[in-house]
C-alpha atoms as a PDB file:
ATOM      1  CA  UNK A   1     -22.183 -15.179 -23.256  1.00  0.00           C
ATOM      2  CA  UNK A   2     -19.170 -14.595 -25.197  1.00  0.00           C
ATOM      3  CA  UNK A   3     -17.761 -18.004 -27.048  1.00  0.00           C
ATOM      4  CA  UNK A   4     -15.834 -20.078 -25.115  1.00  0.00           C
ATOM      5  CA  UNK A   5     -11.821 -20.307 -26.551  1.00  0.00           C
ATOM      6  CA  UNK A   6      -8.894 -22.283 -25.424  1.00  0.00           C
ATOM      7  CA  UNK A   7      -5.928 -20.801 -23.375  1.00  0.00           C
ATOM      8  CA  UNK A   8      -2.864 -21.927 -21.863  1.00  0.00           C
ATOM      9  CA  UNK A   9      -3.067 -22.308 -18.360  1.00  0.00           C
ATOM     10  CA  UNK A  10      -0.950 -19.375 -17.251  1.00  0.00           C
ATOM     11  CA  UNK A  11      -2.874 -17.257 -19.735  1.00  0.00           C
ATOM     12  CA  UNK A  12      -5.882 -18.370 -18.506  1.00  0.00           C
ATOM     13  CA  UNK A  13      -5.055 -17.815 -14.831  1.00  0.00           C
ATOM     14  CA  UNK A  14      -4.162 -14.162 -15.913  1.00  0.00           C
ATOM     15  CA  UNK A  15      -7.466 -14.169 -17.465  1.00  0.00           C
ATOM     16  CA  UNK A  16      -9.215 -15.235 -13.957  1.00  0.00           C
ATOM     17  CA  UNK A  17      -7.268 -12.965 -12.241  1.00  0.00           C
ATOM     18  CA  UNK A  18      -7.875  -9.895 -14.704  1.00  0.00           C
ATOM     19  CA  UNK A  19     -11.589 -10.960 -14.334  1.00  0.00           C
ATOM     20  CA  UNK A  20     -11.343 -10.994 -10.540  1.00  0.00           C
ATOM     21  CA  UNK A  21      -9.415  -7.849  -9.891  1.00  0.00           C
ATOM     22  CA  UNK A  22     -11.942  -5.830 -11.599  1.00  0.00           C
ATOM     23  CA  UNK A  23     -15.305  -6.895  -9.650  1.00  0.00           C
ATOM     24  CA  UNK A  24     -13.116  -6.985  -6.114  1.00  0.00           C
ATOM     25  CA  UNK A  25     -12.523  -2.955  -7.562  1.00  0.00           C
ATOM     26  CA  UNK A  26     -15.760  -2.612  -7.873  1.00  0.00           C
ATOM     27  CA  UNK A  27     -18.208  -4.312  -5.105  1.00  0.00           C
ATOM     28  CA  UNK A  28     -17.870  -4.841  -1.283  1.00  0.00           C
ATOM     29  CA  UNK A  29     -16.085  -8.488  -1.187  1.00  0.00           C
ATOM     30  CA  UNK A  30     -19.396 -10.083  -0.061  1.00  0.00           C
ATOM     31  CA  UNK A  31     -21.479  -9.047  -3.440  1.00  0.00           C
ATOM     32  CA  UNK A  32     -18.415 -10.693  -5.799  1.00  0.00           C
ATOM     33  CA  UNK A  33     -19.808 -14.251  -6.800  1.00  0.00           C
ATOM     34  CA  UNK A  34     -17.397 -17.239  -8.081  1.00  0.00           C
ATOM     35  CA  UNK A  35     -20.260 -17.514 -10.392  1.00  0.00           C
ATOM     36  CA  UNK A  36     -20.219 -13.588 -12.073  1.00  0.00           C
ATOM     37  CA  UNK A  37     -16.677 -14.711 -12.567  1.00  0.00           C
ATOM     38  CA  UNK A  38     -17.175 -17.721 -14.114  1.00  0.00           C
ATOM     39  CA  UNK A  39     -19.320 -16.196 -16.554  1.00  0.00           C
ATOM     40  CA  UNK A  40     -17.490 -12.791 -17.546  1.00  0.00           C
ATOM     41  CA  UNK A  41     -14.413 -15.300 -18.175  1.00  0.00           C
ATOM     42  CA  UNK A  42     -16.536 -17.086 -20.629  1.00  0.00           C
ATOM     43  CA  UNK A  43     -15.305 -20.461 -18.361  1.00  0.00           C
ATOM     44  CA  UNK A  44     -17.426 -22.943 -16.976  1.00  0.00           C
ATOM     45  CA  UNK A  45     -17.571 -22.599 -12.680  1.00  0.00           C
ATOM     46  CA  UNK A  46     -15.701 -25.942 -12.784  1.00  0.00           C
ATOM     47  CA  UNK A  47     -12.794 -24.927 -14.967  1.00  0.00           C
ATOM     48  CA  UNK A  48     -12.865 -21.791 -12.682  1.00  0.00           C
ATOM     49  CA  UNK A  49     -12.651 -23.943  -9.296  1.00  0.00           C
ATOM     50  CA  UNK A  50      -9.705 -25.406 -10.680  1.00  0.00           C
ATOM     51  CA  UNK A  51      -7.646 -22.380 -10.745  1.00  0.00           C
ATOM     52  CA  UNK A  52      -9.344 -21.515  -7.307  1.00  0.00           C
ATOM     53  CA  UNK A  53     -11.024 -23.536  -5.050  1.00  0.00           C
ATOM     54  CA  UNK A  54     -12.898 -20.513  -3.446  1.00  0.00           C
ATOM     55  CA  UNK A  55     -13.299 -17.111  -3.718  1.00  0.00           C
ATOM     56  CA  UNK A  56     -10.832 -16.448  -0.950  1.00  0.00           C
ATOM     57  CA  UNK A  57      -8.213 -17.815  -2.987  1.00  0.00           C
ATOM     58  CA  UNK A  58      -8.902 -15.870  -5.898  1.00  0.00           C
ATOM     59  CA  UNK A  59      -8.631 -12.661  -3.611  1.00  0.00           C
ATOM     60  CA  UNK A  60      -5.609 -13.662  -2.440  1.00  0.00           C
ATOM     61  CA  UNK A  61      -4.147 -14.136  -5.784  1.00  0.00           C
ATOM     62  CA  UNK A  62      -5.523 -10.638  -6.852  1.00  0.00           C
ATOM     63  CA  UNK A  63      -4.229  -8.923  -3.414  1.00  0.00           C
ATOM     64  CA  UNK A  64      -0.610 -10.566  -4.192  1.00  0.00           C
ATOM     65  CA  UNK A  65      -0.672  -9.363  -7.944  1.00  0.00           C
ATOM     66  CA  UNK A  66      -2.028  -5.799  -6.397  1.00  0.00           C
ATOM     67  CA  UNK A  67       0.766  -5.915  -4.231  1.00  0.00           C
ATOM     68  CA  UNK A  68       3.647  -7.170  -6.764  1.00  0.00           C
ATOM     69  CA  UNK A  69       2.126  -4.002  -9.201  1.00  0.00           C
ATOM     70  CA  UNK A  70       2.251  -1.594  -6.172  1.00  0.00           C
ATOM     71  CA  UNK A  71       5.835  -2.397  -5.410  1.00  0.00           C
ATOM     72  CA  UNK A  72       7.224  -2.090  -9.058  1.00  0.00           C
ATOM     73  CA  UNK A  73       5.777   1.533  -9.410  1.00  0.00           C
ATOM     74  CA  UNK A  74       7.457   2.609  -5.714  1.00  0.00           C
ATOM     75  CA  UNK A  75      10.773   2.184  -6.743  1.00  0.00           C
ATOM     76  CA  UNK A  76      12.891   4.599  -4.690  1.00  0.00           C
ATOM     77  CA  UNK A  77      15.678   7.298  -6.252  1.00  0.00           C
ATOM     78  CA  UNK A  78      18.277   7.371  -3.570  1.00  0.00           C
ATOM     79  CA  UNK A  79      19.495  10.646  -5.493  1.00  0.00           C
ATOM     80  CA  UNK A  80      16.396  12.531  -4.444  1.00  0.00           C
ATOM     81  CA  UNK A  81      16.024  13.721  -0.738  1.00  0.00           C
ATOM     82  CA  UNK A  82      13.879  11.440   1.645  1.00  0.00           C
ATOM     83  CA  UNK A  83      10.797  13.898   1.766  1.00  0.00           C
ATOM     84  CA  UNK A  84      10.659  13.696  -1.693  1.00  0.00           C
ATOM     85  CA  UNK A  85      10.952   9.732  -1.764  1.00  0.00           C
ATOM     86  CA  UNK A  86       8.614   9.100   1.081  1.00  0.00           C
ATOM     87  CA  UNK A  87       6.145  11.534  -0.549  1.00  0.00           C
ATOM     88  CA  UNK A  88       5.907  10.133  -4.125  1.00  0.00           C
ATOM     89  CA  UNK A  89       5.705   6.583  -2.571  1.00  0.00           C
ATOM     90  CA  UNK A  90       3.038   7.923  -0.842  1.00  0.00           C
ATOM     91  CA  UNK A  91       1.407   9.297  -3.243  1.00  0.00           C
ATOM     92  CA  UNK A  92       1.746   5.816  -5.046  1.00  0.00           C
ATOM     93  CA  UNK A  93       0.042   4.087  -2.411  1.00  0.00           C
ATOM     94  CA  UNK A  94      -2.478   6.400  -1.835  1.00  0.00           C
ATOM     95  CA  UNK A  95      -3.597   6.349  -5.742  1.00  0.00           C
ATOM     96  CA  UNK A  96      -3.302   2.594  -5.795  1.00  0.00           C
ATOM     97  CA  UNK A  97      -6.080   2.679  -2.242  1.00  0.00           C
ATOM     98  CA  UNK A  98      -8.202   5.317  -4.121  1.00  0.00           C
ATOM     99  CA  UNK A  99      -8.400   3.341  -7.096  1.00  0.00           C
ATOM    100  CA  UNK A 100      -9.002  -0.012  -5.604  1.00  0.00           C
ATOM    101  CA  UNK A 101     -11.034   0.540  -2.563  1.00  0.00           C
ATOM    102  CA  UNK A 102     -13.178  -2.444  -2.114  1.00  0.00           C
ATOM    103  CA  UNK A 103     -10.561  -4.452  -2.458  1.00  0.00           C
ATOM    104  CA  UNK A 104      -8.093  -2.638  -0.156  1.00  0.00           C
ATOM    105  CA  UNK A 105     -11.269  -2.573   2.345  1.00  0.00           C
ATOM    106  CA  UNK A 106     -11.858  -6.076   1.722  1.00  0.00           C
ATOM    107  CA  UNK A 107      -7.860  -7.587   3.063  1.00  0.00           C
ATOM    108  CA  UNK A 108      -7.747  -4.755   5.746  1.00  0.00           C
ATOM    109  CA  UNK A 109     -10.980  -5.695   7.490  1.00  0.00           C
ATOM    110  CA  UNK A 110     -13.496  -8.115   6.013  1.00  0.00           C
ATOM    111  CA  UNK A 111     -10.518 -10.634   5.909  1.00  0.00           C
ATOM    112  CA  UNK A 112      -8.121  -8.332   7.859  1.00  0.00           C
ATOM    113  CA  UNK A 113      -7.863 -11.999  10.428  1.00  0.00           C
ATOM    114  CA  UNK A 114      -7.162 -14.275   7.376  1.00  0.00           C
ATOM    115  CA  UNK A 115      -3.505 -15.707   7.534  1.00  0.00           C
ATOM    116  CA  UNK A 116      -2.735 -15.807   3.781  1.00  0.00           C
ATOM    117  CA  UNK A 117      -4.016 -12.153   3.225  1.00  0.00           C
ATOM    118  CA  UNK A 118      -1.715 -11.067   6.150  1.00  0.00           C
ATOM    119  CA  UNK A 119       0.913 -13.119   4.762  1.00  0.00           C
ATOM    120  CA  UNK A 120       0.640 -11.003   1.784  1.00  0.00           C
ATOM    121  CA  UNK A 121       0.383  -7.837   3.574  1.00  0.00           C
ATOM    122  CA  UNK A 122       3.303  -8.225   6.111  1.00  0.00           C
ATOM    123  CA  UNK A 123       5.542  -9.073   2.955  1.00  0.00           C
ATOM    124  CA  UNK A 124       4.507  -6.096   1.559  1.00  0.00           C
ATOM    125  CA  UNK A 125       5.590  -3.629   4.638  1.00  0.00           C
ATOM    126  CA  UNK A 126       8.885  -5.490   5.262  1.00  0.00           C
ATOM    127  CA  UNK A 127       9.929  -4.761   1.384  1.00  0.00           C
ATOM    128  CA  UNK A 128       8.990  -1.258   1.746  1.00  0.00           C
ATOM    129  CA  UNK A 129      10.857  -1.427   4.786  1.00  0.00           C
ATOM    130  CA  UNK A 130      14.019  -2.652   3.292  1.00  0.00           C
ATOM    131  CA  UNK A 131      14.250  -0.347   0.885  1.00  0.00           C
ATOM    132  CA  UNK A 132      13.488   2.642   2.642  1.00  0.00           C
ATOM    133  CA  UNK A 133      16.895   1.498   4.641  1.00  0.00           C
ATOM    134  CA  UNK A 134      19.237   0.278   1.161  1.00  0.00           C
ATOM    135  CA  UNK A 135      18.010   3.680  -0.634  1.00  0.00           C
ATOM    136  CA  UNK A 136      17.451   6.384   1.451  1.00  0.00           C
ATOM    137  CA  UNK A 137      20.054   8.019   4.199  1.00  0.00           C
ATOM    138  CA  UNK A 138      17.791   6.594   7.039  1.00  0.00           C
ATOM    139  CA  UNK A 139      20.037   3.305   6.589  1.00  0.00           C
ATOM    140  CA  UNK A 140      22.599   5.743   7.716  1.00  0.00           C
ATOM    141  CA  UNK A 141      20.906   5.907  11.200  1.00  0.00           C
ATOM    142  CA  UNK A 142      21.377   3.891  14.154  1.00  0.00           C
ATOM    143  CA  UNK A 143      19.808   0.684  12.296  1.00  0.00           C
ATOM    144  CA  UNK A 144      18.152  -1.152  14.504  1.00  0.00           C
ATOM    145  CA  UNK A 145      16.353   2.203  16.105  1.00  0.00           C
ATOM    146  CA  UNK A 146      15.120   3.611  12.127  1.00  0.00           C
ATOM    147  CA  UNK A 147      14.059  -0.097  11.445  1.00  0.00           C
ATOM    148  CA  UNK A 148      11.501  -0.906  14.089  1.00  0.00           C
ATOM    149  CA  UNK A 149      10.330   2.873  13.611  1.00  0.00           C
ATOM    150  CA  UNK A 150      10.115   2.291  10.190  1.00  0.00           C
ATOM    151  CA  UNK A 151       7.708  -0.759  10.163  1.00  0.00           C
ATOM    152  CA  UNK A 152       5.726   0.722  13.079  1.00  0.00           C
ATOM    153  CA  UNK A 153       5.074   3.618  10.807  1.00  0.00           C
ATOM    154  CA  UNK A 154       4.272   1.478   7.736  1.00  0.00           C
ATOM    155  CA  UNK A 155       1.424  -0.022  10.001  1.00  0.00           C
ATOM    156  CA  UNK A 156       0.388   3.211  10.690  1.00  0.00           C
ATOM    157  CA  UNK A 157       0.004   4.474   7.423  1.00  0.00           C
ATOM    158  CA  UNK A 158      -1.925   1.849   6.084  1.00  0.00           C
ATOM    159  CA  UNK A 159      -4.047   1.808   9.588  1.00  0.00           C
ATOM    160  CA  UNK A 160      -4.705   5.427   8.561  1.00  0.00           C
ATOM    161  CA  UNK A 161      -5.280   5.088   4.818  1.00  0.00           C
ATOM    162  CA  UNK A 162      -8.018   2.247   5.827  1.00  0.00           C
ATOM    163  CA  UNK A 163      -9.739   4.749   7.595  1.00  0.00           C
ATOM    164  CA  UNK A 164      -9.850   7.819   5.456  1.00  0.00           C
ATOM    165  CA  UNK A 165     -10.907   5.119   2.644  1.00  0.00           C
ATOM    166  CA  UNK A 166     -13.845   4.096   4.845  1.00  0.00           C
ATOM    167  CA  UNK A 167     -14.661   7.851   6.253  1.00  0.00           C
ATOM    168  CA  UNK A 168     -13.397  10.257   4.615  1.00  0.00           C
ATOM    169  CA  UNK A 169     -13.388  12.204   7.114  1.00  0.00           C
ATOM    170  CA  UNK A 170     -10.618  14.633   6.249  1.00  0.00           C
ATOM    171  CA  UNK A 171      -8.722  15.622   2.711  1.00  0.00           C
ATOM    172  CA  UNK A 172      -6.229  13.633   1.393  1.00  0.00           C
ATOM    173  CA  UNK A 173      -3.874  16.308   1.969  1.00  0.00           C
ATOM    174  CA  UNK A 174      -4.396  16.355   5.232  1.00  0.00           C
ATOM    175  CA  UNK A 175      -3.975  12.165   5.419  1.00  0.00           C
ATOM    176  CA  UNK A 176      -0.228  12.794   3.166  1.00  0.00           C
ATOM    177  CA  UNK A 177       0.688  15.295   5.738  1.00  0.00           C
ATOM    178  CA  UNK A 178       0.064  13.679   8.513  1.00  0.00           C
ATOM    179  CA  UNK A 179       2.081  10.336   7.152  1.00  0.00           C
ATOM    180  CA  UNK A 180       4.967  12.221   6.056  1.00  0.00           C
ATOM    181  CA  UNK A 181       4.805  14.194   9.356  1.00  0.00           C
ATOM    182  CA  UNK A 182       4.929  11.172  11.658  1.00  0.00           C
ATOM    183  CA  UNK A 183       7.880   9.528  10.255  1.00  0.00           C
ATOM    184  CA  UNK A 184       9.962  13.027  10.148  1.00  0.00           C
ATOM    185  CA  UNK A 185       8.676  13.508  13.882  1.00  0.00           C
ATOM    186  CA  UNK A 186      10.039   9.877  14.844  1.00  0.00           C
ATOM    187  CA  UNK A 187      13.180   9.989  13.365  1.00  0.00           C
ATOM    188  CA  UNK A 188      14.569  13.615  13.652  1.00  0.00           C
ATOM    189  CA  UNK A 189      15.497  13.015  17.272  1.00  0.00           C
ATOM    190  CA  UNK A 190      18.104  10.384  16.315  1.00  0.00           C
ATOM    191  CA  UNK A 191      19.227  11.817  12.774  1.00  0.00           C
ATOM    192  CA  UNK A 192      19.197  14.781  10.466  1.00  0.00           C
ATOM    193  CA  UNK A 193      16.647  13.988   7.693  1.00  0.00           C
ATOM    194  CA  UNK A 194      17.209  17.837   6.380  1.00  0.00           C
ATOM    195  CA  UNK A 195      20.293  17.965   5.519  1.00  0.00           C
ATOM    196  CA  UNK A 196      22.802  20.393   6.128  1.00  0.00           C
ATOM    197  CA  UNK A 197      21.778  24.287   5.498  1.00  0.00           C
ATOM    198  CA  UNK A 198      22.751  26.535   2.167  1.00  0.00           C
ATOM    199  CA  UNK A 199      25.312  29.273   3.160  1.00  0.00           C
ATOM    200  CA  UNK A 200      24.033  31.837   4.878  1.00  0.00           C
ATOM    201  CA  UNK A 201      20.472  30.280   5.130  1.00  0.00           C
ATOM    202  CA  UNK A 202      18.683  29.333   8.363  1.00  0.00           C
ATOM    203  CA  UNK A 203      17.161  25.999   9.088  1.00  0.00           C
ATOM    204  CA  UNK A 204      13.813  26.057   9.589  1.00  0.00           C
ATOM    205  CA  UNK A 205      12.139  25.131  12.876  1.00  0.00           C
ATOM    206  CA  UNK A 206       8.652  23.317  13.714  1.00  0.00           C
ATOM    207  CA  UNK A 207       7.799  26.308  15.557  1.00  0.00           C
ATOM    208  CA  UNK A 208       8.169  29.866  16.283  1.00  0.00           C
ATOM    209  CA  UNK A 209      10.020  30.352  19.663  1.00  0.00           C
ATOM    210  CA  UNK A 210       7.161  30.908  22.678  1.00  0.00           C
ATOM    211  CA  UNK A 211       4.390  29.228  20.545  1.00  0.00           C
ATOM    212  CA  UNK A 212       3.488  26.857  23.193  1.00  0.00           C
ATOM    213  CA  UNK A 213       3.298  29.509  25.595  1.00  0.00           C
ATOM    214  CA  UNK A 214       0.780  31.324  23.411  1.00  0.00           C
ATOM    215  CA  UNK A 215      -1.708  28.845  22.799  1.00  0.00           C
END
């Protein structure tokens, strides 16, 4: 083991939590020991358990850092069009779920009934929510309509992230597609999220005229 040294306490709990975040990255929550922590630290299991008392609470503090993180690198342009926000937030997430997926795993079903991870969680989506309204044009919507629709699809994306992390059972093209898709599909039948139409150019449609007939 590397020599014990002395650190202030809030560099030490940065230490912890640098420690913690990277074994929650990389086992199932059930293989991380308080103990494998302790020791990579270079701290006693004592000194640890006064930081945090178990190794719930040391998750917690790692999902809420994750979280903090995730939400400084999604910060939305409201001079780029909404497809183009929702899709490099997205994208943001999605690398962020990739990256981490034990731990993402871990607060979404191993502790997905746990108050204080949920506490986290729900923060998260109702920030995301808020500033999808304050910096994109679907604040410009009938509000209360684009806000519950808004949340409900936040739920589903991450409901459908959990799964393609656990199955991968399509690309994750396919899993960007169908987010994006679901929140255009919502909300185009109370606003315009396209915009208006160059001169002389066409809007597209979903479909070619008679397709349903065809298949």
């Amino acid at each position: 083991m590397t020599a014990r040294r002395r650190l202030q306490p809030a560099e030490r709990r940065r230490q912890l939590l640098g420690v913690g975040a990277q074994l929650f990255a990389a086992k199932p929550y059930d293989e991380v020991l308080m103990e494998e922590v302790a020791e990579r630290a270079c701290v006693s299991r004592a000194l640890l358990y006064r930081y945090f008392p178990n190794k719930r609470d040391l998750f917690a503090a790692v999902y809420q850092q994750a979280a903090d993180r995730l939400l400084a690198r999604t910060e939305l342009d409201p001079d780029r069009p909404v497809r183009e926000q929702l899709s490099a937030g997205l994208d943001a997430h999605i690398d962020y779920f990739v990256a981490h997926r034990n731990t993402v795993l871990a607060a979404n079903r191993v502790l997905a009934g746990d108050p204080v991870i949920q506490a986290v969680i729900t923060d998260e989506l109702a920030e995301l929510r808020r500033r999808l309204l304050d910096s994109t044009l679907l604040g410009e919507g009938p509000r209360q309509m684009v806000s519950a629709a808004l949340m409900s699809w936040l739920v589903f994306v991450r409901t459908l992230c959990v799964d393609w992390l656990a199955h991968q059972a399509f690309s994750r093209a396919e899993l960007h597609d169908m987010c994006v898709g679901a929140l255009l599909g919502a909300l185009r039948p109370v606003m315009d999220l396209d915009g208006p139409p160059a001169d002389g150019e066409e809007r597209p449609t979903d479909r070619e005229p008679g397709a349903a007939d065809a298949r």
